[in-house]
PDB file of N, CA and C in Angstrom:
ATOM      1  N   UNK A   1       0.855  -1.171   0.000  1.00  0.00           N
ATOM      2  CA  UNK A   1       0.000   0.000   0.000  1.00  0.00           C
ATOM      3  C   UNK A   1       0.898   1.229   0.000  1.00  0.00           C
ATOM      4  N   UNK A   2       1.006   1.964  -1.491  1.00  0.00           N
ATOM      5  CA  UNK A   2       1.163   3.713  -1.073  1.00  0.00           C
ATOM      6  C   UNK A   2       0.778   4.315  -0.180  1.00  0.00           C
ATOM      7  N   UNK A   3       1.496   5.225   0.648  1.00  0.00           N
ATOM      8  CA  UNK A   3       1.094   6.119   1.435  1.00  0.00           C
ATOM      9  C   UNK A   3       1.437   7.873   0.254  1.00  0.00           C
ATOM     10  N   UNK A   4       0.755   8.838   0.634  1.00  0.00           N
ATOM     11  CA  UNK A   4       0.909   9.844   0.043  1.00  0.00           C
ATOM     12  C   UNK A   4       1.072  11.021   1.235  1.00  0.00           C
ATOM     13  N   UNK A   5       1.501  12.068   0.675  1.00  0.00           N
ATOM     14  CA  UNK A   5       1.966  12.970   1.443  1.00  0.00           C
ATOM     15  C   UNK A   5       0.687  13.773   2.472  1.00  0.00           C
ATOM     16  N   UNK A   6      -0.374  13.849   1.497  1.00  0.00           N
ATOM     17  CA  UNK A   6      -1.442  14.373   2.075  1.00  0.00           C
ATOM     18  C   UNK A   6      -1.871  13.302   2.988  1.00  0.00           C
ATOM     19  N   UNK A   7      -1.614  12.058   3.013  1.00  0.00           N
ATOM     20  CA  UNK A   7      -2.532  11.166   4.139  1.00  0.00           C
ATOM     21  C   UNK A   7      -2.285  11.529   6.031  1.00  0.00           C
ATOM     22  N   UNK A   8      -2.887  12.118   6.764  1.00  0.00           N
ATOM     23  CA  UNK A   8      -2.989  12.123   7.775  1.00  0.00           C
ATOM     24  C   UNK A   8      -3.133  11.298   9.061  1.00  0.00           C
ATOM     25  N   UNK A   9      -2.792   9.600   8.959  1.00  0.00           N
ATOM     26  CA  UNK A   9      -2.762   8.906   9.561  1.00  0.00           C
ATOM     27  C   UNK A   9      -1.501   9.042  10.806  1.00  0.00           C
ATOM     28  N   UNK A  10      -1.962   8.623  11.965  1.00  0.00           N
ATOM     29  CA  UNK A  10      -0.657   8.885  12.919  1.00  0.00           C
ATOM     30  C   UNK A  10       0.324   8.779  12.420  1.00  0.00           C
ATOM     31  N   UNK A  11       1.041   7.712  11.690  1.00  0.00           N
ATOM     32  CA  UNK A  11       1.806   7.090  10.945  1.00  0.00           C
ATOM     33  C   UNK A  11       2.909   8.549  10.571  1.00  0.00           C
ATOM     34  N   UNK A  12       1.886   9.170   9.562  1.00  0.00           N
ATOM     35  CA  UNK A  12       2.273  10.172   8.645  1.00  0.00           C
ATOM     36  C   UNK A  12       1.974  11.491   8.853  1.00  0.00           C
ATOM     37  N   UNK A  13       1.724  11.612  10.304  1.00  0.00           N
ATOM     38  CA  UNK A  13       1.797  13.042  10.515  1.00  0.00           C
ATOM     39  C   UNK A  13       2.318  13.549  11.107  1.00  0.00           C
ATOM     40  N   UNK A  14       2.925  14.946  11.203  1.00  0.00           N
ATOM     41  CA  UNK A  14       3.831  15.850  11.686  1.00  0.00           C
ATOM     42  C   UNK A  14       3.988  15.398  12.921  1.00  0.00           C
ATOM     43  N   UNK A  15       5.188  15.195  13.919  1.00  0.00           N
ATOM     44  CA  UNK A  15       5.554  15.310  15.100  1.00  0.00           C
ATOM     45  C   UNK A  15       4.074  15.741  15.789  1.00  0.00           C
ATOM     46  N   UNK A  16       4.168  17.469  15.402  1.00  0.00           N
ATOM     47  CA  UNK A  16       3.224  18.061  16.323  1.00  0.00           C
ATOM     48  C   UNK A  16       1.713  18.434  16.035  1.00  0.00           C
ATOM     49  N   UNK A  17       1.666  17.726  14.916  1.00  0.00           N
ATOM     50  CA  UNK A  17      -0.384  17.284  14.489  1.00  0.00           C
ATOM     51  C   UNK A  17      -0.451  16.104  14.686  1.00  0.00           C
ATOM     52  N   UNK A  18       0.833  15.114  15.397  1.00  0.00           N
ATOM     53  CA  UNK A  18      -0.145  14.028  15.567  1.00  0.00           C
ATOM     54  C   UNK A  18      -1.040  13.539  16.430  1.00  0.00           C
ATOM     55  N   UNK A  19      -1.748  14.518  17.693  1.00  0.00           N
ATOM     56  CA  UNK A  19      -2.001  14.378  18.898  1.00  0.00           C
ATOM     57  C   UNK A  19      -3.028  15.345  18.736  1.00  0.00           C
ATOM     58  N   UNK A  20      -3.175  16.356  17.855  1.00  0.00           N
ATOM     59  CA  UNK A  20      -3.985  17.746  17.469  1.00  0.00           C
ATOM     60  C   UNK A  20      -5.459  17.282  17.265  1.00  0.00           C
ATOM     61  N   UNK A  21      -4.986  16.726  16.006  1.00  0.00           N
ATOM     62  CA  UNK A  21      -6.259  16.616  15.095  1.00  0.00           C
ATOM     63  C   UNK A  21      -7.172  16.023  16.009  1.00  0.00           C
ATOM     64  N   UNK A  22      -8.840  16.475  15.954  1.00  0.00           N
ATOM     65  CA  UNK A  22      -9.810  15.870  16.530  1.00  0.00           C
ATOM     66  C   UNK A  22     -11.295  15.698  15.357  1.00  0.00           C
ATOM     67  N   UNK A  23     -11.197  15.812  14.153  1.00  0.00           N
ATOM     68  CA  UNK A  23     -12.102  15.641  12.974  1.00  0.00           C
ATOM     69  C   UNK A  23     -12.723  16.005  13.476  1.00  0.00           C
ATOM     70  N   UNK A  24     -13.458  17.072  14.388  1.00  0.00           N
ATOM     71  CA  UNK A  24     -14.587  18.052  14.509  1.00  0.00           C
ATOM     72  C   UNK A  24     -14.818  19.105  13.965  1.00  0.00           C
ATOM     73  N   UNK A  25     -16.063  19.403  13.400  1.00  0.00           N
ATOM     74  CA  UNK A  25     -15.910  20.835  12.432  1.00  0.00           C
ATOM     75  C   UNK A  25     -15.707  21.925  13.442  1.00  0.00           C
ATOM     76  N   UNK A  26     -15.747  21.946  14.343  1.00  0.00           N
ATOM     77  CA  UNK A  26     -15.970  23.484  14.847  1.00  0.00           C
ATOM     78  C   UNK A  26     -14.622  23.660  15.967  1.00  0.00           C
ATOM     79  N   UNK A  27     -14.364  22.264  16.181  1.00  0.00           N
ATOM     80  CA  UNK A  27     -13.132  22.646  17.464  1.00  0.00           C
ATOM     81  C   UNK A  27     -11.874  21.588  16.769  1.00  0.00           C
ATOM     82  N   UNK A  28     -11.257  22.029  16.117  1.00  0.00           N
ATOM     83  CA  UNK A  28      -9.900  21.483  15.053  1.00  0.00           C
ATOM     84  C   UNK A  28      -8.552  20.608  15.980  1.00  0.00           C
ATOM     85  N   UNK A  29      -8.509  21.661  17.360  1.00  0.00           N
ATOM     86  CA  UNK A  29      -7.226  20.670  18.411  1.00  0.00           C
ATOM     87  C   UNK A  29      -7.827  20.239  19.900  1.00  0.00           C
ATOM     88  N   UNK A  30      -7.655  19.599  20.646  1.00  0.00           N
ATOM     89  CA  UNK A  30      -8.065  18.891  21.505  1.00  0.00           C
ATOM     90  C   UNK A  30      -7.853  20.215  22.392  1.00  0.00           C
ATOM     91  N   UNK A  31      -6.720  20.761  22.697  1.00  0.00           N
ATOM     92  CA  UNK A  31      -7.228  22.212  23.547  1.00  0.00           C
ATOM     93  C   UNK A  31      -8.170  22.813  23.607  1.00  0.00           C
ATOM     94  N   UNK A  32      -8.849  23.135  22.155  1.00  0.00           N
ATOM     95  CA  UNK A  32     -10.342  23.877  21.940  1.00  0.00           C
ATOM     96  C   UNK A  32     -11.432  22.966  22.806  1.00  0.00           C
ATOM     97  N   UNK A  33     -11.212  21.805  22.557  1.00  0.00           N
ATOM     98  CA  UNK A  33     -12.476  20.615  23.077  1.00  0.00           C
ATOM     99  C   UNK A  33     -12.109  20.464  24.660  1.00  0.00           C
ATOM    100  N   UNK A  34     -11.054  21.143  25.352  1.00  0.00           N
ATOM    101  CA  UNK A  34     -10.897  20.905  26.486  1.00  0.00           C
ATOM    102  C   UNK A  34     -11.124  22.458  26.745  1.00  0.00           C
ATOM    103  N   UNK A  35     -11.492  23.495  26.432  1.00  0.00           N
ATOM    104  CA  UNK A  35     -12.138  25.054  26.828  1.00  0.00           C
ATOM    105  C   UNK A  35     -13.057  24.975  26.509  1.00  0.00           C
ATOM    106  N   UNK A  36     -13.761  24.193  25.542  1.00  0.00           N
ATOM    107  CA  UNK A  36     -15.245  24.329  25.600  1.00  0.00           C
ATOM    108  C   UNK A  36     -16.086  23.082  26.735  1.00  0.00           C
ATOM    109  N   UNK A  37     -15.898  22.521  26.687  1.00  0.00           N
ATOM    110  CA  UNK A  37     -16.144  21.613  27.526  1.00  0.00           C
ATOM    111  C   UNK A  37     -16.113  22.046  29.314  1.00  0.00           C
ATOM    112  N   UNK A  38     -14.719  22.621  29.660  1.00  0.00           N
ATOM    113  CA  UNK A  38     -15.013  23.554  30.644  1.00  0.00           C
ATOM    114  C   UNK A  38     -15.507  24.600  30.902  1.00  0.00           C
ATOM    115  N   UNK A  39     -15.330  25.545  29.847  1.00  0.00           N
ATOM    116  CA  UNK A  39     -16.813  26.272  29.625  1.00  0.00           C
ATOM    117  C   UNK A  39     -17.677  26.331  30.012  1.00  0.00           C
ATOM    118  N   UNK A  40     -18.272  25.353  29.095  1.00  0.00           N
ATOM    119  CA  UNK A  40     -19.763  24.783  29.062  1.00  0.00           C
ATOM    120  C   UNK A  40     -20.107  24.380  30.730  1.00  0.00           C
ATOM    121  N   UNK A  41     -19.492  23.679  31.530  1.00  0.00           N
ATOM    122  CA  UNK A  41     -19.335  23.245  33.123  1.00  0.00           C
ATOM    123  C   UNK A  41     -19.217  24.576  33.915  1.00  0.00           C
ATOM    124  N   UNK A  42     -18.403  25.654  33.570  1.00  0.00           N
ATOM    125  CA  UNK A  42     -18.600  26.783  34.437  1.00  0.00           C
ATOM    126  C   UNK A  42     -19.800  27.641  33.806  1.00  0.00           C
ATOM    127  N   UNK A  43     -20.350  27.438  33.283  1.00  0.00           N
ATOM    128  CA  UNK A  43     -22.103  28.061  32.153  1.00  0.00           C
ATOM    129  C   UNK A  43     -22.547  27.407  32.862  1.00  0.00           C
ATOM    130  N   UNK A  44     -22.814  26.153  33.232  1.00  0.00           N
ATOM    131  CA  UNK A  44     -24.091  25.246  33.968  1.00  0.00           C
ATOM    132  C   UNK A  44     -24.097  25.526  35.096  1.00  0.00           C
ATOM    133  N   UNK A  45     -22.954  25.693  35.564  1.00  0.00           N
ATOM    134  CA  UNK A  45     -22.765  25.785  37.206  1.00  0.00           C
ATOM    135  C   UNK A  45     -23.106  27.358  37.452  1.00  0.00           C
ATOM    136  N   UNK A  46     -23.131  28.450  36.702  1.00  0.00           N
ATOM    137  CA  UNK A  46     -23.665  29.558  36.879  1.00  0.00           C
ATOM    138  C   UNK A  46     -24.841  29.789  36.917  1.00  0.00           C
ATOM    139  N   UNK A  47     -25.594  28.915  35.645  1.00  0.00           N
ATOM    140  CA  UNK A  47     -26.966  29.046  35.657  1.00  0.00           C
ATOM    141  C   UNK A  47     -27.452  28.260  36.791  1.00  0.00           C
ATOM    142  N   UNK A  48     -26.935  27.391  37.196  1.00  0.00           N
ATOM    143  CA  UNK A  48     -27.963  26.851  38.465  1.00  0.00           C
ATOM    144  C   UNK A  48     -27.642  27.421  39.991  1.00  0.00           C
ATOM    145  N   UNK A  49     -26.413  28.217  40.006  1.00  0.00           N
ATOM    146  CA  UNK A  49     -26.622  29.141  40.811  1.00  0.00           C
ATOM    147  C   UNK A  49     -27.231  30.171  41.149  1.00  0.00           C
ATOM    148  N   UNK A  50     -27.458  30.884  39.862  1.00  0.00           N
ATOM    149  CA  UNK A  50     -28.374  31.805  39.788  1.00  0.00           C
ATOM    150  C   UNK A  50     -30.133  31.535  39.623  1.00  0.00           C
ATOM    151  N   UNK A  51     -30.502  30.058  39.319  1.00  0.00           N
ATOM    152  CA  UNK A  51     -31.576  30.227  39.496  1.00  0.00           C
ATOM    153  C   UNK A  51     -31.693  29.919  40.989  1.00  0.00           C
ATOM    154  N   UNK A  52     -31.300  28.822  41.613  1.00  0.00           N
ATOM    155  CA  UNK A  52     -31.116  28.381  42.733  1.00  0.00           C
ATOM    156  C   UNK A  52     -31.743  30.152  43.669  1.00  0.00           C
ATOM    157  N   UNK A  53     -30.308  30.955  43.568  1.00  0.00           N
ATOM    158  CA  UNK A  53     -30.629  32.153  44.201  1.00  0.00           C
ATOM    159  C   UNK A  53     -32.330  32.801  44.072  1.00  0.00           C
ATOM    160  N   UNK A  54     -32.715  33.051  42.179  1.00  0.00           N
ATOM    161  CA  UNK A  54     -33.794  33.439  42.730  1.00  0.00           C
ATOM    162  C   UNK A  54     -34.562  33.087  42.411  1.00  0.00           C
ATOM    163  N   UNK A  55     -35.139  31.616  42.631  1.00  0.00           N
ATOM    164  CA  UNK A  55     -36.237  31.084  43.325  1.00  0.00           C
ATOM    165  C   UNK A  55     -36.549  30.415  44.364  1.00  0.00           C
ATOM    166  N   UNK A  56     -35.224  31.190  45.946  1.00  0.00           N
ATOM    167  CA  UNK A  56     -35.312  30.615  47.160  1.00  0.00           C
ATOM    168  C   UNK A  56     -35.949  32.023  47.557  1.00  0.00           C
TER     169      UNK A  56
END
């Protein structure tokens, strides 16, 4: 089996894209998917503080 330059398999990718790539359209390196994700956890945890507050 050829491999080609464009193929992106661990195998064949850069030192430092080989750990990057996450085939998601919207979050491209695993850093992004680890700020949104915490994010999203400090967003939830706000909103249920704040409703918590006012509907005691």
């Amino acid at each position: 089996m050829k491999s080609s330059e464009n193929d992106l398999t661990p195998a064949a990718a850069p030192a430092g894209q080989r750990d990057e790539a996450t085939d998601l359209p919207g979050l491209p390196t695993w850093r992004g998917v680890y700020f949104f994700v915490f994010g999203s956890f400090i967003l939830w945890v706000l909103l249920l503080l704040a409703l918590t507050m006012s509907y005691s």
